[in-house]
Protein backbone atom coordinates (compact mmCIF):
# COMPACT_ATOMS: atom_id res chain seq x y z
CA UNK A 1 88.84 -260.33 34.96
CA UNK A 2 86.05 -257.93 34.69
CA UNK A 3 85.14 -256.97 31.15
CA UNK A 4 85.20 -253.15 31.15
CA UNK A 5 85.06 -250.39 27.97
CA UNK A 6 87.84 -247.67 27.74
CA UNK A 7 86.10 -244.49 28.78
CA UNK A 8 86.02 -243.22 25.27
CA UNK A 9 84.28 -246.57 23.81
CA UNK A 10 82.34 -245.63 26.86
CA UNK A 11 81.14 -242.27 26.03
CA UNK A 12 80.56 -243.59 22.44
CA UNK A 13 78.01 -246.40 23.75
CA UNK A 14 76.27 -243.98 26.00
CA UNK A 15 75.79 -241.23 23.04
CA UNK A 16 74.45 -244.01 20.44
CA UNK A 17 72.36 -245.50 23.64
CA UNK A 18 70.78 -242.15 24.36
CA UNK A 19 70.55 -241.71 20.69
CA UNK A 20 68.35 -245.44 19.70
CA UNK A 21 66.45 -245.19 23.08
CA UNK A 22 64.88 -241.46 22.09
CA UNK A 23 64.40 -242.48 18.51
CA UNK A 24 62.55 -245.32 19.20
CA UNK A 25 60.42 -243.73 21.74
CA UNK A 26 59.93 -240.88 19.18
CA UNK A 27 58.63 -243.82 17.09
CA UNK A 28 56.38 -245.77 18.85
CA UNK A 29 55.13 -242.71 21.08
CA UNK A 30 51.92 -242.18 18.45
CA UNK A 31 51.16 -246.02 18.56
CA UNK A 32 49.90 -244.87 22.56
CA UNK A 33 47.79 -242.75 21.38
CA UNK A 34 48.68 -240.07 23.76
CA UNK A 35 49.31 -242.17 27.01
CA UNK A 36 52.59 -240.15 27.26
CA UNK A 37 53.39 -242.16 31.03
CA UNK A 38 54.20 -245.45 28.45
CA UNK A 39 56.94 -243.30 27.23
CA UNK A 40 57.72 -241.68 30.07
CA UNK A 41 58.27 -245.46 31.97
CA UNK A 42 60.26 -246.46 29.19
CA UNK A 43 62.63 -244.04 29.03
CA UNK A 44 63.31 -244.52 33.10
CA UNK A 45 63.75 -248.12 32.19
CA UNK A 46 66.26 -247.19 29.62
CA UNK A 47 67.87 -244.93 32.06
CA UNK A 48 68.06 -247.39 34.46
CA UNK A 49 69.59 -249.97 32.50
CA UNK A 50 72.52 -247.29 31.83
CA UNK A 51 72.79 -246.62 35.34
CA UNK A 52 73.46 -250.20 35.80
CA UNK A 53 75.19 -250.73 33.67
CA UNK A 54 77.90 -247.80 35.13
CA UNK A 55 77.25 -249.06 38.49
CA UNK A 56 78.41 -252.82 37.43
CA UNK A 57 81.52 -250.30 36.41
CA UNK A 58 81.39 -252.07 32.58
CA UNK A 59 80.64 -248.32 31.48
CA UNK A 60 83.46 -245.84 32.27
CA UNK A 61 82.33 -242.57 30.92
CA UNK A 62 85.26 -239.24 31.13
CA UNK A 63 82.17 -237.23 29.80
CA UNK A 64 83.72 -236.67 27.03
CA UNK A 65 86.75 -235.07 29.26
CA UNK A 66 84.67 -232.07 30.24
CA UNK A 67 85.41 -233.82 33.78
CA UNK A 68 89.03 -233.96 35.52
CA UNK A 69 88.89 -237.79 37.15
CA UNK A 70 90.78 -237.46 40.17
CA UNK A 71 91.26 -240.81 41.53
């Protein structure tokens, strides 16, 4: 049995995801002193761990159901 979120509980962990992952590069971004390719890599990285993390299909987003899923 895969563990899986419903796509609501989905779209919730994506928004607060986004959400912490901006905010924290929003905080640390003066600590590299204008080396904006730091921030640039981690936000990729965060990306990608999201994109994983659908691909591994534990993430079902609906988009919020501005998407029809036809299956």
């Amino acid at each position: 049995m895969k563990l899986r979120l419903s796509p609501i509980a989905s779209d919730i962990f994506i928004t607060v995801y986004i959400t912490i992952t901006l905010l924290g590069r929003l905080y640390i971004e003066p600590m590299f002193r204008g080396h904006f390719l730091i921030s640039i890599f981690l936000g990729l990285f965060a990306l990608l761990i999201l994109w994983v993390l659908v691909k591994l299909k534990f993430l079902n987003p609906s988009w919020f159901g501005l998407f029809n899923n036809k299956k």
